[in-house]
Protein backbone atom coordinates (compact mmCIF):
# COMPACT_ATOMS: atom_id res chain seq x y z
CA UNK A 1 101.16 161.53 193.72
CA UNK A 2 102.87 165.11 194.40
CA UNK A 3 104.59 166.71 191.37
CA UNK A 4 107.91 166.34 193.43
CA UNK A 5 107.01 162.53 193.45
CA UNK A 6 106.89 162.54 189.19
CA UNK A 7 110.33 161.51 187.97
CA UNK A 8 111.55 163.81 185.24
CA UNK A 9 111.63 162.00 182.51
CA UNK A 10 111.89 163.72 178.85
CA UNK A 11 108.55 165.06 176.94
CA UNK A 12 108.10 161.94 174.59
CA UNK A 13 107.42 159.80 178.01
CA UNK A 14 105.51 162.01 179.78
CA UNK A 15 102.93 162.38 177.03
CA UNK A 16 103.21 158.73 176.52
CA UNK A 17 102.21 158.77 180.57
CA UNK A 18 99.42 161.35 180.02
CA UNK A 19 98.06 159.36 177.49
CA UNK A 20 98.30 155.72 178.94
CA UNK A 21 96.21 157.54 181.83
CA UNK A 22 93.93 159.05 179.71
CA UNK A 23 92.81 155.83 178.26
CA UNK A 24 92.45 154.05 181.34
CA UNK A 25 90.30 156.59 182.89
CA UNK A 26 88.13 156.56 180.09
CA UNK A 27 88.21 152.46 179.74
CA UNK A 28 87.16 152.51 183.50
CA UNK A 29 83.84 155.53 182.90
CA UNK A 30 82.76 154.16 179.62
CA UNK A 31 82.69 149.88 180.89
CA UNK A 32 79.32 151.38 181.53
CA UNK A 33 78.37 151.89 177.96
CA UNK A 34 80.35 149.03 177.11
CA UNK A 35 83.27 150.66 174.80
CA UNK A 36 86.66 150.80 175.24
CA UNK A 37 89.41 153.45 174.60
CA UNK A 38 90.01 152.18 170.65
CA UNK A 39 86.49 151.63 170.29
CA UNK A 40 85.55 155.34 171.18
CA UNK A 41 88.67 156.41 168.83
CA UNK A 42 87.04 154.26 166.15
CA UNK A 43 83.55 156.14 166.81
CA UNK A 44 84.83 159.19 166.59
CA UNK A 45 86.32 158.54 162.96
CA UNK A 46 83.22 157.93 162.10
CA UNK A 47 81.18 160.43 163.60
CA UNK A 48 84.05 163.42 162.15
CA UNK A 49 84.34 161.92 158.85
CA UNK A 50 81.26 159.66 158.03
CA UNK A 51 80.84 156.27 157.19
CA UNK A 52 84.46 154.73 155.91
CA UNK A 53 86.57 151.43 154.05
CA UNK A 54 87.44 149.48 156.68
CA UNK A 55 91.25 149.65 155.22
CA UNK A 56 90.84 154.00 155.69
CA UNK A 57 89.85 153.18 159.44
CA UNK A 58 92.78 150.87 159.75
CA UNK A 59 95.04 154.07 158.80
CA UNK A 60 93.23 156.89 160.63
CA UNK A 61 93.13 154.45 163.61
CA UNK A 62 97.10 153.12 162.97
CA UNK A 63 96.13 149.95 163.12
CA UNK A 64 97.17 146.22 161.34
CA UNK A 65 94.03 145.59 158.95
CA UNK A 66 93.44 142.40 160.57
CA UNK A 67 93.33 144.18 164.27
CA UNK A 68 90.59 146.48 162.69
CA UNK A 69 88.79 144.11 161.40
CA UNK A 70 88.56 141.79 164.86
CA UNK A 71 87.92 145.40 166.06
CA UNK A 72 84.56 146.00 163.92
CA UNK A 73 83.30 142.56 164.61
CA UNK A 74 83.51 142.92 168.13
CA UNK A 75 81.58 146.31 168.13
CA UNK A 76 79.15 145.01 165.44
CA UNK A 77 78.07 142.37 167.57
CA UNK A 78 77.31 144.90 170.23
CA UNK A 79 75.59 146.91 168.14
CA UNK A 80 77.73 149.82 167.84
CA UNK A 81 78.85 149.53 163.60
CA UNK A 82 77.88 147.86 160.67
CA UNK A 83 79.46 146.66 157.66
CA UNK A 84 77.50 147.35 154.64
CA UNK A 85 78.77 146.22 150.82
CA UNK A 86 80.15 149.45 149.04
CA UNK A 87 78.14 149.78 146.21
CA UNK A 88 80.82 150.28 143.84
CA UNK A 89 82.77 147.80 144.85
CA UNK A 90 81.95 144.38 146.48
CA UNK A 91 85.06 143.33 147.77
CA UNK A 92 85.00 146.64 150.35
CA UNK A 93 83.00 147.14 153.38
CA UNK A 94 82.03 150.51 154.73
CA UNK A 95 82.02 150.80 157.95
CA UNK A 96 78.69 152.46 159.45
CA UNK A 97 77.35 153.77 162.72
CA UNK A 98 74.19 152.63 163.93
CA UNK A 99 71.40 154.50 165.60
CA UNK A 100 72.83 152.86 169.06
CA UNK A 101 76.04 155.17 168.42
CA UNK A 102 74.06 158.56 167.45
CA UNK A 103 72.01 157.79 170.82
CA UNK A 104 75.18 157.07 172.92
CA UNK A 105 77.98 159.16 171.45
CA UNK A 106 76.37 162.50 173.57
CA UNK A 107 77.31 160.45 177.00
CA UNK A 108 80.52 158.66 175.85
CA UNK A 109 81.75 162.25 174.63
CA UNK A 110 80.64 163.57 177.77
CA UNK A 111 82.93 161.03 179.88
CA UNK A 112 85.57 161.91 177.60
CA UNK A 113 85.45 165.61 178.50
CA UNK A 114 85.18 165.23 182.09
CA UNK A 115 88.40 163.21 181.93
CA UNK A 116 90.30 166.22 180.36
CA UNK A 117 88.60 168.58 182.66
CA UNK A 118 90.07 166.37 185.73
CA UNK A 119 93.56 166.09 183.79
CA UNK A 120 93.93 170.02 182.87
CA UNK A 121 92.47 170.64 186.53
CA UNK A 122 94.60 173.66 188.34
CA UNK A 123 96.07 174.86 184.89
CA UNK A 124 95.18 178.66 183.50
CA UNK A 125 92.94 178.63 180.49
CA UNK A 126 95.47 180.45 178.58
CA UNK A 127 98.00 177.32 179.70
CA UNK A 128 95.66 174.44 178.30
CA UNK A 129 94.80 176.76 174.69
CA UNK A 130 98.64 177.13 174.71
CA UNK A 131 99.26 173.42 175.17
CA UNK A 132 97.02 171.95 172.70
CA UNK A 133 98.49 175.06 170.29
CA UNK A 134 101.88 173.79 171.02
CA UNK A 135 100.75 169.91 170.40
CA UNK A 136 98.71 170.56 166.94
CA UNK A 137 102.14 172.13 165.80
CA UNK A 138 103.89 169.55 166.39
CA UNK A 139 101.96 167.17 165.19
CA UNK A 140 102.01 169.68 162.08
CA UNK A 141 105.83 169.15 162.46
CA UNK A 142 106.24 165.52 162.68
CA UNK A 143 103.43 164.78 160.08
CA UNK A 144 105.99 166.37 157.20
CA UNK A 145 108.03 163.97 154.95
CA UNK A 146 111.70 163.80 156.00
CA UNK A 147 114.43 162.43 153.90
CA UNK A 148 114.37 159.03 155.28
CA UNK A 149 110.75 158.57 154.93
CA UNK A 150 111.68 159.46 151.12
CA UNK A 151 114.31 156.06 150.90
CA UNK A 152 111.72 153.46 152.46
């Protein structure tokens, strides 16, 4: 598709767009190692911040509870997590990654960059540093309180 073929649509879709693409590049590399798009995102949670509650992966991930936990019992059965007891506390399970993720994360990351290489293809460096400047700042932006979110 030619950029004259892309209907101009306003900013919120087209990263929507970039980002329904992104996944389902990655979902169609990574059926090789057997994990999907919200599987890798769970991964990564856990490689960047350790092992976690399964109800703190449910909020990093945005994500019902319930979906998270259907989520972790899907990738525990394929080896990828595991649910141990937290010590203080019996009723919570921290979520772990095994020695199958530490062995695999190098080539799942790997798919994941050469995705964003092919998406920022043909753009300056100075263009895709500018681009993910402009995006952490407004995720910095949006991630404020507003005075609505004060009355819910």
């Amino acid at each position: 598709m030619s950029e004259c073929d892309i209907p101009r649509e306003s900013l919120g879709f087209l990263m929507q767009d970039v980002t329904r693409l992104l996944r389902k590049r990655f979902e169609g590399q990574a059926a090789e190692l057997g994990l999907t798009s919200a599987q890798w995102r769970l991964l990564v949670n856990l490689m960047r911040h350790g092992p976690l509650p399964q109800a703190r992966l449910a909020e990093l991930l945005e994500i019902e509870p319930i979906s998270l936990s259907r989520l972790v019992d899907r990738m525990a059965e394929a080896g990828w997590v595991e649910r141990r007891p937290d010590p203080n506390d019996r009723r919570i399970r921290i979520v772990h990654a095994t020695d199958q993720t530490r062995a695999q994360i190098g080539a799942a990351r790997h798919i994941a960059d050469s995705i964003y290489a092919e998406a920022l293809a043909g753009l300056p460096p100075d263009a895709t540093e500018m681009m993910t400047a402009m995006l952490r700042r407004m995720i910095c932006n949006l991630s404020q309180p507003t005075e609505t979110d004060h009355d819910r």
